[in-house]
C-alpha atoms as a PDB file:
ATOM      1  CA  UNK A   1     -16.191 -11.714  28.966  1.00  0.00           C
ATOM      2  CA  UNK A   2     -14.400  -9.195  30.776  1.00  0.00           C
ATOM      3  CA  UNK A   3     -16.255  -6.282  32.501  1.00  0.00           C
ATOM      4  CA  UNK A   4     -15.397  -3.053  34.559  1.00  0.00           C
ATOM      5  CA  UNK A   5     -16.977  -1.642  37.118  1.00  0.00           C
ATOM      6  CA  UNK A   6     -16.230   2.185  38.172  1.00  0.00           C
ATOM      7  CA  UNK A   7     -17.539   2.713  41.580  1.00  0.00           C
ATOM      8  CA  UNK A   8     -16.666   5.813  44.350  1.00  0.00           C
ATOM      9  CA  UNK A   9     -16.806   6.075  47.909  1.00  0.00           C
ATOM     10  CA  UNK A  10     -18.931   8.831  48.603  1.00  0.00           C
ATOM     11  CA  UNK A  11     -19.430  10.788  52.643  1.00  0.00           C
ATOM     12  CA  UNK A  12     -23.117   9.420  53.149  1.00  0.00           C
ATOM     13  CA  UNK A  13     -25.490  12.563  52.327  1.00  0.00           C
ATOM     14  CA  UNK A  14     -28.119  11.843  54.690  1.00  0.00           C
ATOM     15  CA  UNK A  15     -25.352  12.928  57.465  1.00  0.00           C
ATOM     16  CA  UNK A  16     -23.334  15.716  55.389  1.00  0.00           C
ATOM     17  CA  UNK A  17     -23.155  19.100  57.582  1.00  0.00           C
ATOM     18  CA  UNK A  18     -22.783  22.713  56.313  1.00  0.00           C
ATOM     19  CA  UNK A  19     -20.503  24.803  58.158  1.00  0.00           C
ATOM     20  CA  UNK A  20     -22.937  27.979  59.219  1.00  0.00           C
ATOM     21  CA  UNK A  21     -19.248  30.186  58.684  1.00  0.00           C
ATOM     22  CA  UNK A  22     -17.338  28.892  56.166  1.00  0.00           C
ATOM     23  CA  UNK A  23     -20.324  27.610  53.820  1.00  0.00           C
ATOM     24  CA  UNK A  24     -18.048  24.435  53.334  1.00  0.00           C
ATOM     25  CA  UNK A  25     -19.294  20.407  53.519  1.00  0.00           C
ATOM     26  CA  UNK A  26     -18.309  19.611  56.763  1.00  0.00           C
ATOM     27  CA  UNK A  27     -16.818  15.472  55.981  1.00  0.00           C
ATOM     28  CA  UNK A  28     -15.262  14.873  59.717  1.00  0.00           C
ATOM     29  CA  UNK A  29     -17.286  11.988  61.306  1.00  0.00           C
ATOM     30  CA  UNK A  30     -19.321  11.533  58.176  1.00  0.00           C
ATOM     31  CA  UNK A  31     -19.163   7.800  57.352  1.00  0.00           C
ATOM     32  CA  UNK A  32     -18.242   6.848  53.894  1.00  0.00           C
ATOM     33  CA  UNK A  33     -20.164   4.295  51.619  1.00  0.00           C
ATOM     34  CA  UNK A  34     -20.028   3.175  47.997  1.00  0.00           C
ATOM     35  CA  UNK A  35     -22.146   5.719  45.905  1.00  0.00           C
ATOM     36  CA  UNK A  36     -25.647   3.991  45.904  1.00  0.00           C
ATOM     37  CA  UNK A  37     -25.879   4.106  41.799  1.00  0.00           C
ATOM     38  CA  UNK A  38     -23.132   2.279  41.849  1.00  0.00           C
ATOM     39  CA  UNK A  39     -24.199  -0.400  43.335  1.00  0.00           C
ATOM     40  CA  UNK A  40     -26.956  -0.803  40.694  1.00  0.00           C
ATOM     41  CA  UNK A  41     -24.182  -0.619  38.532  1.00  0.00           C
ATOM     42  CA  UNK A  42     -22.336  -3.947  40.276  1.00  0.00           C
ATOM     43  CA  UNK A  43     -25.069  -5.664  40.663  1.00  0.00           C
ATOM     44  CA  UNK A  44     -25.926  -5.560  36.917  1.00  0.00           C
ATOM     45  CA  UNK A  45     -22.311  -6.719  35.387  1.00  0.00           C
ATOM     46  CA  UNK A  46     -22.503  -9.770  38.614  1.00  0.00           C
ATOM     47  CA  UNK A  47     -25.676 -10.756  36.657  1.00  0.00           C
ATOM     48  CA  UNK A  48     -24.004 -11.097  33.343  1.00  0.00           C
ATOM     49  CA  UNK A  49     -21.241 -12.967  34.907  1.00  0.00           C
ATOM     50  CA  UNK A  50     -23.857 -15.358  36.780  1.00  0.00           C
ATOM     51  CA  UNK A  51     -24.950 -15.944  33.220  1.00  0.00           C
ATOM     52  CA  UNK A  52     -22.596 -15.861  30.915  1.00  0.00           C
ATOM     53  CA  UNK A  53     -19.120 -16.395  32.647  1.00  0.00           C
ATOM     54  CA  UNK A  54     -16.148 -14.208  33.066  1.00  0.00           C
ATOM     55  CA  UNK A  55     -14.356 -11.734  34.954  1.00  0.00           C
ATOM     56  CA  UNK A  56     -15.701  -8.499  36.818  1.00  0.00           C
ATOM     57  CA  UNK A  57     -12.694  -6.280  38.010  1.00  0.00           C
ATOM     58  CA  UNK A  58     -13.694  -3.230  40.233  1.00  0.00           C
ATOM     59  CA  UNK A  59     -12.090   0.655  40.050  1.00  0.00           C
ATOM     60  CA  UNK A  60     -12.242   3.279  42.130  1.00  0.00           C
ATOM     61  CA  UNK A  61     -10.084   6.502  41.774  1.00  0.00           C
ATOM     62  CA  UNK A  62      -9.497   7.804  45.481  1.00  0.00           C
ATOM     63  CA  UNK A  63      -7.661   8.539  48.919  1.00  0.00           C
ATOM     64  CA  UNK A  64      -5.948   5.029  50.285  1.00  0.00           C
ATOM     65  CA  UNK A  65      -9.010   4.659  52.730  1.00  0.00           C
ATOM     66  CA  UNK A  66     -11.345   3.916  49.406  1.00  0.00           C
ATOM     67  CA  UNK A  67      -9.703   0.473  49.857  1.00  0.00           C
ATOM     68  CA  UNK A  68     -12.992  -0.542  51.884  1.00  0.00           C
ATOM     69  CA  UNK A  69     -14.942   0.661  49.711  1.00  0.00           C
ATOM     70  CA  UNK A  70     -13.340  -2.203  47.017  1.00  0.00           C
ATOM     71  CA  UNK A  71     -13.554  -5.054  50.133  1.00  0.00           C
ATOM     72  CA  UNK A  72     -16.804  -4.412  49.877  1.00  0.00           C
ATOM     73  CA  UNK A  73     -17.349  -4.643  45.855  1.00  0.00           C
ATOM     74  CA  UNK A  74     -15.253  -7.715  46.184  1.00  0.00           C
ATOM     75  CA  UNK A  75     -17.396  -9.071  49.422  1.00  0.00           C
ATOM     76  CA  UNK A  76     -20.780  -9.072  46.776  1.00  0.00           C
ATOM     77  CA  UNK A  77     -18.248 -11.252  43.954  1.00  0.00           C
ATOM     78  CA  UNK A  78     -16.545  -8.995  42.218  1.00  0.00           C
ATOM     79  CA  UNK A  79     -12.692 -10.973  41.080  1.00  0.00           C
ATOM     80  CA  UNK A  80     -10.525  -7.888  41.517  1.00  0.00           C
ATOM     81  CA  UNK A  81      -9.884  -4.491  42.198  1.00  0.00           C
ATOM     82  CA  UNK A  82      -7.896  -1.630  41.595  1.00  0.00           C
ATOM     83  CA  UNK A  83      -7.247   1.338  43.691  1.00  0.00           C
ATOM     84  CA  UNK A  84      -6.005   4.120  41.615  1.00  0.00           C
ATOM     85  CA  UNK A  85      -4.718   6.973  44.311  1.00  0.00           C
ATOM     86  CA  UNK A  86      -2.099   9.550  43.755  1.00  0.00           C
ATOM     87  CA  UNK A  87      -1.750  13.073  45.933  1.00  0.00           C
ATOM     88  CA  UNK A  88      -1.622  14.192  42.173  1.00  0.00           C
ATOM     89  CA  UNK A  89      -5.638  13.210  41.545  1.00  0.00           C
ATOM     90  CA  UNK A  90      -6.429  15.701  44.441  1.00  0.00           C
ATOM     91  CA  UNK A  91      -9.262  18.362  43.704  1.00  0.00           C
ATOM     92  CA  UNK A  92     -10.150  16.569  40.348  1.00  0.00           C
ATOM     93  CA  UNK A  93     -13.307  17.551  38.661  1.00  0.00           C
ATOM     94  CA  UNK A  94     -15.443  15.479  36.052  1.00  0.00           C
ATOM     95  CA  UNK A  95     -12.772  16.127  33.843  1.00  0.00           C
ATOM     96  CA  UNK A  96     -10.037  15.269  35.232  1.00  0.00           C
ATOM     97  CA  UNK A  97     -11.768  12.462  36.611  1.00  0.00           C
ATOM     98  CA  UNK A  98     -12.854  10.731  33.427  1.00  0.00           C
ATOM     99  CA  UNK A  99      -9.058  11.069  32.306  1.00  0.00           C
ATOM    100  CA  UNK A 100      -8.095   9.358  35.013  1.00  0.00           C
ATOM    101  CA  UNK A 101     -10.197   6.422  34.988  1.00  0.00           C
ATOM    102  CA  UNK A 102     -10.001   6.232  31.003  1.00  0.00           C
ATOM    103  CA  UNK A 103      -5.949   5.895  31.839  1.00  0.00           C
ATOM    104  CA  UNK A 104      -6.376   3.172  34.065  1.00  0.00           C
ATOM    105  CA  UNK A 105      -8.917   1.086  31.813  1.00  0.00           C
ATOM    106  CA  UNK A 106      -6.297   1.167  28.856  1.00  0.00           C
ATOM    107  CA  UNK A 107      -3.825  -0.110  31.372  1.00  0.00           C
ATOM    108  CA  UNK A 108      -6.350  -3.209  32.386  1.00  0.00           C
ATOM    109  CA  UNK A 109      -6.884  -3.807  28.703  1.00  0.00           C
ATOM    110  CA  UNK A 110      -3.307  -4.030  28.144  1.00  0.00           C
ATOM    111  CA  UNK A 111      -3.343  -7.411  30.188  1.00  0.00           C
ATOM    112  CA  UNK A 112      -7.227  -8.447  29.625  1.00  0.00           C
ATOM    113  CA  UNK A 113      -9.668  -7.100  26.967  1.00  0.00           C
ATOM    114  CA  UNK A 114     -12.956  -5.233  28.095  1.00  0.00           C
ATOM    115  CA  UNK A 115     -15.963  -6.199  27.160  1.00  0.00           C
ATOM    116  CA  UNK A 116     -18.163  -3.688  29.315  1.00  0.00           C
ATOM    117  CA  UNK A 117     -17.911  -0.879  31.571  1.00  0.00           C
ATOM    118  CA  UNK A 118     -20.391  -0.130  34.043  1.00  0.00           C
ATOM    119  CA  UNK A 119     -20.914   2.751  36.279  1.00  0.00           C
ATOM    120  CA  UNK A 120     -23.384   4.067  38.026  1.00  0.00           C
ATOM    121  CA  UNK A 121     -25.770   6.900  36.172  1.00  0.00           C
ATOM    122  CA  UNK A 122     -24.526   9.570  38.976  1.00  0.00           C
ATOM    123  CA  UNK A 123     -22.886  10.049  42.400  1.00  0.00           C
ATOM    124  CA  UNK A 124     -24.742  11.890  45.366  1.00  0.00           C
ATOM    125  CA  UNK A 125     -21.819  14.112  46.140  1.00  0.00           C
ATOM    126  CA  UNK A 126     -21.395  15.817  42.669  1.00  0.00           C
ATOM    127  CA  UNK A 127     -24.801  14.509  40.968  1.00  0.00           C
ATOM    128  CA  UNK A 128     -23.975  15.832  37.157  1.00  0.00           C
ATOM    129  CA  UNK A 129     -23.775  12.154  35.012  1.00  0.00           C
ATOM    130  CA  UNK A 130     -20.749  13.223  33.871  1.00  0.00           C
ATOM    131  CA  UNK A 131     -18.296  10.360  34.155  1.00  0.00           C
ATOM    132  CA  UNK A 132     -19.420   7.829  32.728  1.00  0.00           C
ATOM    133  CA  UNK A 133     -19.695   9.566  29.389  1.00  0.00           C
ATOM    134  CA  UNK A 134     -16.307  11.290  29.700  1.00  0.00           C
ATOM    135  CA  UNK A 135     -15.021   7.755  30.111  1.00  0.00           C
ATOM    136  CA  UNK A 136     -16.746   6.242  27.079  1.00  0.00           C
ATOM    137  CA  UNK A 137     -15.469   9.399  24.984  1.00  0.00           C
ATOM    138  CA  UNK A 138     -11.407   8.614  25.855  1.00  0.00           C
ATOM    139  CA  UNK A 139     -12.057   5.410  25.133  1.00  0.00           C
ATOM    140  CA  UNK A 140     -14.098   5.520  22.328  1.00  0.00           C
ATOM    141  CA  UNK A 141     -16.890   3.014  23.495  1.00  0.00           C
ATOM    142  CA  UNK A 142     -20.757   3.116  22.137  1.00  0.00           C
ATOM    143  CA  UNK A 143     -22.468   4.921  24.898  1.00  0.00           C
ATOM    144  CA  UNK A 144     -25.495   3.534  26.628  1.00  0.00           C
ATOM    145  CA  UNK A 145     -27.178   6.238  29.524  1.00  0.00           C
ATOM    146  CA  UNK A 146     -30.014   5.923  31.885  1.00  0.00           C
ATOM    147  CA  UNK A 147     -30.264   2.030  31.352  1.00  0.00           C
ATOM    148  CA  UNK A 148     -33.346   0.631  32.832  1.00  0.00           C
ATOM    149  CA  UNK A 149     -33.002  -2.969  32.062  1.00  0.00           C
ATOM    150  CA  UNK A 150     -30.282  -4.746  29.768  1.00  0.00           C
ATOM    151  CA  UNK A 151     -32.116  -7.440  28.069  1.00  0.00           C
ATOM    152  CA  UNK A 152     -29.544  -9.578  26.383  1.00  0.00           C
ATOM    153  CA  UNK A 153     -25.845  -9.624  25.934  1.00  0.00           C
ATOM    154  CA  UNK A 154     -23.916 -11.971  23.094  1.00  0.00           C
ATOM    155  CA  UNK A 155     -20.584 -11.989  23.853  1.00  0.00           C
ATOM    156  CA  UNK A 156     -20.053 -14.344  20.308  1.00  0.00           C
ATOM    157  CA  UNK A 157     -21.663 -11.445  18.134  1.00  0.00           C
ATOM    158  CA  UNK A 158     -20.621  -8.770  20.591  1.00  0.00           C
ATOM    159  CA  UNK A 159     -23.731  -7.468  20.903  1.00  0.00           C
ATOM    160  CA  UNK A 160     -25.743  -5.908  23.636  1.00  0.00           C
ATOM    161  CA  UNK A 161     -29.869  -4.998  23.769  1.00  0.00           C
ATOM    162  CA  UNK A 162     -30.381  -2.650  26.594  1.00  0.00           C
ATOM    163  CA  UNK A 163     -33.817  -0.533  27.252  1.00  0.00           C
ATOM    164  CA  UNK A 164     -33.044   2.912  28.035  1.00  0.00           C
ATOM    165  CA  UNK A 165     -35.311   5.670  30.151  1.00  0.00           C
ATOM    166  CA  UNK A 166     -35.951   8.312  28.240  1.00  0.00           C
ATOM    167  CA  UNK A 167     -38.485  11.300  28.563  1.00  0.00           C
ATOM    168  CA  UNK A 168     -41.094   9.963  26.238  1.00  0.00           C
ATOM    169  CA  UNK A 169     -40.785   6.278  28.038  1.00  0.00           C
ATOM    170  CA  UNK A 170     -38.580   3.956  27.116  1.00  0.00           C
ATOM    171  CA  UNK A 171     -36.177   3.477  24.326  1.00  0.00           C
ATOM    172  CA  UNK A 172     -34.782  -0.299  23.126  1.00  0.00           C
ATOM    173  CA  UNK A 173     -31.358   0.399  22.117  1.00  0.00           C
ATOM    174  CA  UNK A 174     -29.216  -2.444  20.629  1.00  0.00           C
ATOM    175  CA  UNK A 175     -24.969  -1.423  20.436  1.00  0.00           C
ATOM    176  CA  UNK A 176     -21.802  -3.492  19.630  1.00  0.00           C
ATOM    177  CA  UNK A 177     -19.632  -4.731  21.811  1.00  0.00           C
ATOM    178  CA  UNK A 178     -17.547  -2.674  23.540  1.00  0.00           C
ATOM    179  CA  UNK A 179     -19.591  -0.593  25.508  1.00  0.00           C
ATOM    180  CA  UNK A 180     -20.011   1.352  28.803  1.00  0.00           C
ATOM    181  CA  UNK A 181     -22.823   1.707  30.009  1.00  0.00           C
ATOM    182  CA  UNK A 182     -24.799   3.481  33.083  1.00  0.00           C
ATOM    183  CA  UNK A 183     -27.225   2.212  35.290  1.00  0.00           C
ATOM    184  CA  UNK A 184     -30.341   4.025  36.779  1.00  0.00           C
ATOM    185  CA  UNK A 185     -31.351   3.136  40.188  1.00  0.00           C
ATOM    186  CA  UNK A 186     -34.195   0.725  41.168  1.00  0.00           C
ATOM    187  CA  UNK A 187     -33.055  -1.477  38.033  1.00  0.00           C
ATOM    188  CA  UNK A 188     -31.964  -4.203  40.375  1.00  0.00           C
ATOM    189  CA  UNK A 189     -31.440  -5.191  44.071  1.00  0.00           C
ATOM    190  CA  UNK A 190     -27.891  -5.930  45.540  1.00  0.00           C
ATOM    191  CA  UNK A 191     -27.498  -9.145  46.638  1.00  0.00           C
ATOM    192  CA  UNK A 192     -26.305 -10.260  50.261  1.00  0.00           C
ATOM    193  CA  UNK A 193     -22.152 -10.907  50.483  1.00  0.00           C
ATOM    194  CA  UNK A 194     -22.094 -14.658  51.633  1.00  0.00           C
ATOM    195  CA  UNK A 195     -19.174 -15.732  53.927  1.00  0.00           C
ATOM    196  CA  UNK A 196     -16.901 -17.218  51.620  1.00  0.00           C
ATOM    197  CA  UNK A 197     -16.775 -13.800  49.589  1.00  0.00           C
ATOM    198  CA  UNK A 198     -16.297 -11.932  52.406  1.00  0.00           C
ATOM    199  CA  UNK A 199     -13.088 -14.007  53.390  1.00  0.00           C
ATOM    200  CA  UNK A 200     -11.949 -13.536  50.045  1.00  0.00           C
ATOM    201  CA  UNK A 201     -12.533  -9.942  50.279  1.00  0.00           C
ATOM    202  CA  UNK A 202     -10.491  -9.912  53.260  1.00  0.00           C
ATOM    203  CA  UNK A 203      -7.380 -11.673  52.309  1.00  0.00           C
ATOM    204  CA  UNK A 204      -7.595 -10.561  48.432  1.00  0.00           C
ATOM    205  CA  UNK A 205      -4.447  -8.911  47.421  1.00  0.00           C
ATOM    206  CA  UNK A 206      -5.391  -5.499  46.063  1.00  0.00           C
ATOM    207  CA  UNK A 207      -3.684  -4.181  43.347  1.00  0.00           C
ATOM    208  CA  UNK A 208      -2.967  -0.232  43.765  1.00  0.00           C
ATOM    209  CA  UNK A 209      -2.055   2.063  41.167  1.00  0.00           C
ATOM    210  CA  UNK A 210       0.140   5.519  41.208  1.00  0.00           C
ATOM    211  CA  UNK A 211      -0.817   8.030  37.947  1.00  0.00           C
ATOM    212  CA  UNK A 212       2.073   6.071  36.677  1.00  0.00           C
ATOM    213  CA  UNK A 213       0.899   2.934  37.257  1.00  0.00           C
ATOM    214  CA  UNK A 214      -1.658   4.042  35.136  1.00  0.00           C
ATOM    215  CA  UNK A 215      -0.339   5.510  32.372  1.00  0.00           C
ATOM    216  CA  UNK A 216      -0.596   8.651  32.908  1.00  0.00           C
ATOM    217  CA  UNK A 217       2.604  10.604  32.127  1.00  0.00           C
ATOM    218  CA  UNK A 218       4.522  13.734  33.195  1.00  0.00           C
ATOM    219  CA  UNK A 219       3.048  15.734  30.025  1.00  0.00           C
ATOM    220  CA  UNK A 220      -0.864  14.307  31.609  1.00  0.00           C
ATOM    221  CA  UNK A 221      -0.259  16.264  34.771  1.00  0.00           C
ATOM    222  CA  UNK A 222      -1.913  19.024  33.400  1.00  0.00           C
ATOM    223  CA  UNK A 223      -4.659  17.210  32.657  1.00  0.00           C
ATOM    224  CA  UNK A 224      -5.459  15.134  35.997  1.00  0.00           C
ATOM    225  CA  UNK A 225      -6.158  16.617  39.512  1.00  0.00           C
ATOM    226  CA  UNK A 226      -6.562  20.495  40.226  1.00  0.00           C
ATOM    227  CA  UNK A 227      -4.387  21.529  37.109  1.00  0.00           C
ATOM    228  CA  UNK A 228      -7.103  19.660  34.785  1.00  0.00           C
ATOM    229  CA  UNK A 229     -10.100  20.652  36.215  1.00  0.00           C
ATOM    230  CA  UNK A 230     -11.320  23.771  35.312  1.00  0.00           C
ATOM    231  CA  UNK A 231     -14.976  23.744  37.535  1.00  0.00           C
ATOM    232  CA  UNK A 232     -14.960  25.929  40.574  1.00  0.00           C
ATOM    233  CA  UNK A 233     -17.486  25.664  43.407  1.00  0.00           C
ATOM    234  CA  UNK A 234     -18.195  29.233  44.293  1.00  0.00           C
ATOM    235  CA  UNK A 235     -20.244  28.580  47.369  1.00  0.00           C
ATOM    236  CA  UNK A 236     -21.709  25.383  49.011  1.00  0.00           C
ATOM    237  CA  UNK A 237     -24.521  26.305  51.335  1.00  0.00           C
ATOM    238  CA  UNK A 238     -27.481  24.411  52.991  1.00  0.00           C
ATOM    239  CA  UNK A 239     -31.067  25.228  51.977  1.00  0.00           C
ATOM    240  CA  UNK A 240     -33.027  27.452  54.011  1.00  0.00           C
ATOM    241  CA  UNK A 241     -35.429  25.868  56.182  1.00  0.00           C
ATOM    242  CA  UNK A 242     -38.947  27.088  55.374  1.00  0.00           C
ATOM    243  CA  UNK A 243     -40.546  29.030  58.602  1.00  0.00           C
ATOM    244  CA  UNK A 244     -44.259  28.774  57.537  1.00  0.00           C
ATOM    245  CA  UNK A 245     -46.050  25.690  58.570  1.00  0.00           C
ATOM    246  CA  UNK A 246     -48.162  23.746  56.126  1.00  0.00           C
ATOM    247  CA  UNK A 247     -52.098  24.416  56.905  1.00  0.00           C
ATOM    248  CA  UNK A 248     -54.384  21.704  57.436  1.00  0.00           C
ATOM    249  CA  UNK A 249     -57.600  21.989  55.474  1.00  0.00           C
ATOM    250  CA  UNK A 250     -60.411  20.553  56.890  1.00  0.00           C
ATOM    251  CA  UNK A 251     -63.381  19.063  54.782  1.00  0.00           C
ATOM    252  CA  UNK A 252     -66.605  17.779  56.071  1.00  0.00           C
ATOM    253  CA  UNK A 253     -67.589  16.198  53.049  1.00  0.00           C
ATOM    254  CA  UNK A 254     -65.125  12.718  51.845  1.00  0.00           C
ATOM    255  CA  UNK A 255     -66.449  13.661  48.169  1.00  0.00           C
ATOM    256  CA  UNK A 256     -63.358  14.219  45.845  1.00  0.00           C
ATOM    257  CA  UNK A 257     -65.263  16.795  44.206  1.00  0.00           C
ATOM    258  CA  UNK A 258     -65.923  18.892  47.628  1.00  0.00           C
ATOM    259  CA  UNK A 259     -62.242  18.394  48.337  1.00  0.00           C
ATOM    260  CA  UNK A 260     -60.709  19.892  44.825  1.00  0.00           C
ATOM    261  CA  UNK A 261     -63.600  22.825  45.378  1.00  0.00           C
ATOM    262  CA  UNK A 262     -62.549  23.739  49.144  1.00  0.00           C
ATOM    263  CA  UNK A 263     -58.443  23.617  48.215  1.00  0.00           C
ATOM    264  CA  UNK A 264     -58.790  25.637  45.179  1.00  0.00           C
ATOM    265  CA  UNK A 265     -61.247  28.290  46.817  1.00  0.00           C
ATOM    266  CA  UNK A 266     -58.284  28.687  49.797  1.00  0.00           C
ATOM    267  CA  UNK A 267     -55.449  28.774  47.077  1.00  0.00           C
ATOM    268  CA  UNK A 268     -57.333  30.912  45.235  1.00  0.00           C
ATOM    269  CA  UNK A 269     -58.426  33.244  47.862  1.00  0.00           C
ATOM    270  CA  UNK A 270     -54.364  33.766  49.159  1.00  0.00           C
ATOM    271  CA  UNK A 271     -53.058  33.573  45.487  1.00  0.00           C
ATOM    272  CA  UNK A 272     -55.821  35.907  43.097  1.00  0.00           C
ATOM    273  CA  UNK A 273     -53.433  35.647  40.451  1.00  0.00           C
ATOM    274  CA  UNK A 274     -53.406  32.399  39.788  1.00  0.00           C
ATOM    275  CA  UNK A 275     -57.290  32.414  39.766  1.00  0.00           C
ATOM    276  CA  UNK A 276     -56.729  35.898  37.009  1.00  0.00           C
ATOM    277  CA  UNK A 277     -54.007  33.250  35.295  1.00  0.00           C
ATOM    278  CA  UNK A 278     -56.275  30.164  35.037  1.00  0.00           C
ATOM    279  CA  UNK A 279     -59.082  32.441  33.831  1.00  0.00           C
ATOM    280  CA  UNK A 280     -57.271  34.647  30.947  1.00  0.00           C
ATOM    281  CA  UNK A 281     -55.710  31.290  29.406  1.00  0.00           C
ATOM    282  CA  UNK A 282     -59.347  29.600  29.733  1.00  0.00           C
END
């Protein structure tokens, strides 16, 4: 069984800046890590190998400097990795994206077959779920989304079970084989890189990819980079801090009841309307 994994190194968002003038993300001294769902996403198709054999091969489409990024995919037991980098993929969008990585995964299954694609359900720079699908649709795969848990795979019947999120709980889907499918967070925990891997990871021989190198030709350019991405970020600003402190209400009383009375007399003393509101739909 052969499975992809689509991963991106992402500027870590707990440190991103706003520049107060220019309203742009401010990147410079912002470390860079593999997108979080993603790692949910590894974890899950290193499972399936641990179990039922085979070959886990790890993409990212990026700047040369993503190459840590796959080190680090490779340090947890992933078997290879492919950097796919061209000054032509600059200022892609979802779009252009999905085309991209779609291109590349016909060029691995040229060489291997794949079984599975995995990728995490979003990123934490862009956040729209919009990938992975894209992917699926180029390549004509059954979709799975928002997987929770993937309870059985038969590679002999190519067949997968998965149980899917959904609003209304959870869904037990059951798909032939092949698939892609994305990963919701919390599903697993990534495990520790052990020394051995990480040696590996250092010496492995990384195999890096121009648009040509994967397969995407001169009558493509349109559709890969800036030229095929036709989403344009107006304006990227910060959220405005709130100037009004929270106010502490004080009860005398530990009963739940007094609590709930006290709060909603306050809320309804500085909001009337809501108390008009409550009372008209009562």
């Amino acid at each position: 069984m052969h499975i992809v994994v689509c991963i991106k190194q992402v500027p870590d968002s707990a440190q991103i800046r706003v520049h107060p003038v220019t309203n742009t993300i401010m990147r410079q001294g912002v470390p860079a890590i593999i997108n979080p769902y993603d790692l949910f996403a590894l974890e899950e198709a290193l499972r399936l190998k641990d179990k039922l054999g085979g070959t886990v091969t790890v993409i990212t489409m990026g700047p040369p400097q993503a190459e840590a990024a796959l080190r680090k995919a490779l340090s947890f037991g992933a078997d290879d990795a492919i950097l796919i980098t061209d000054r032509a993929f600059a200022g892609a969008d979802t779009l252009a994206t999905s085309f991209a990585l779609a291109a590349a995964i016909r060029q691995i299954r040229k060489n291997m077959p794949v079984d599975m694609v995995f990728t995490g359900k979003q990123t934490i720079d862009g956040d729209t779920a919009q990938v992975g699908p894209g992917v699926a649709k180029r390549l004509d795969m059954q979709l799975l989304t928002y997987v929770s848990k993937v309870v059985s795979v038969k590679p002999d019947q190519a067949e997968i079970v998965v149980e899917r999120r959904a609003e209304g709980g959870v869904q037990v889907l059951k798909t032939s084989l092949p698939c892609l499918v994305t990963v919701l967070d919390g599903t697993n925990q990534m495990r520790f890189a052990n020394m051995p891997n990480m040696f590996r990871a250092a010496r492995h021989p990384l195999k890096v990819w121009s648009r040509e190198d994967a397969g995407i030709v001169d009558d493509d350019i349109v559709k890969i980079g800036l030229k095929g991405s036709p989403t344009v970020v107006s304006k990227v600003f910060a959220p405005t801090p709130k100037s009004e402190r929270a106010e502490m209400i004080e009860v005398e009383s530990g009963d739940p009841k007094d609590v709930a009375v006290t709060v909603l007399a306050k809320m309804f003393t500085r909001f009337p309307e809501v108390e008009k509101e409550i009372a008209r739909r009562a």
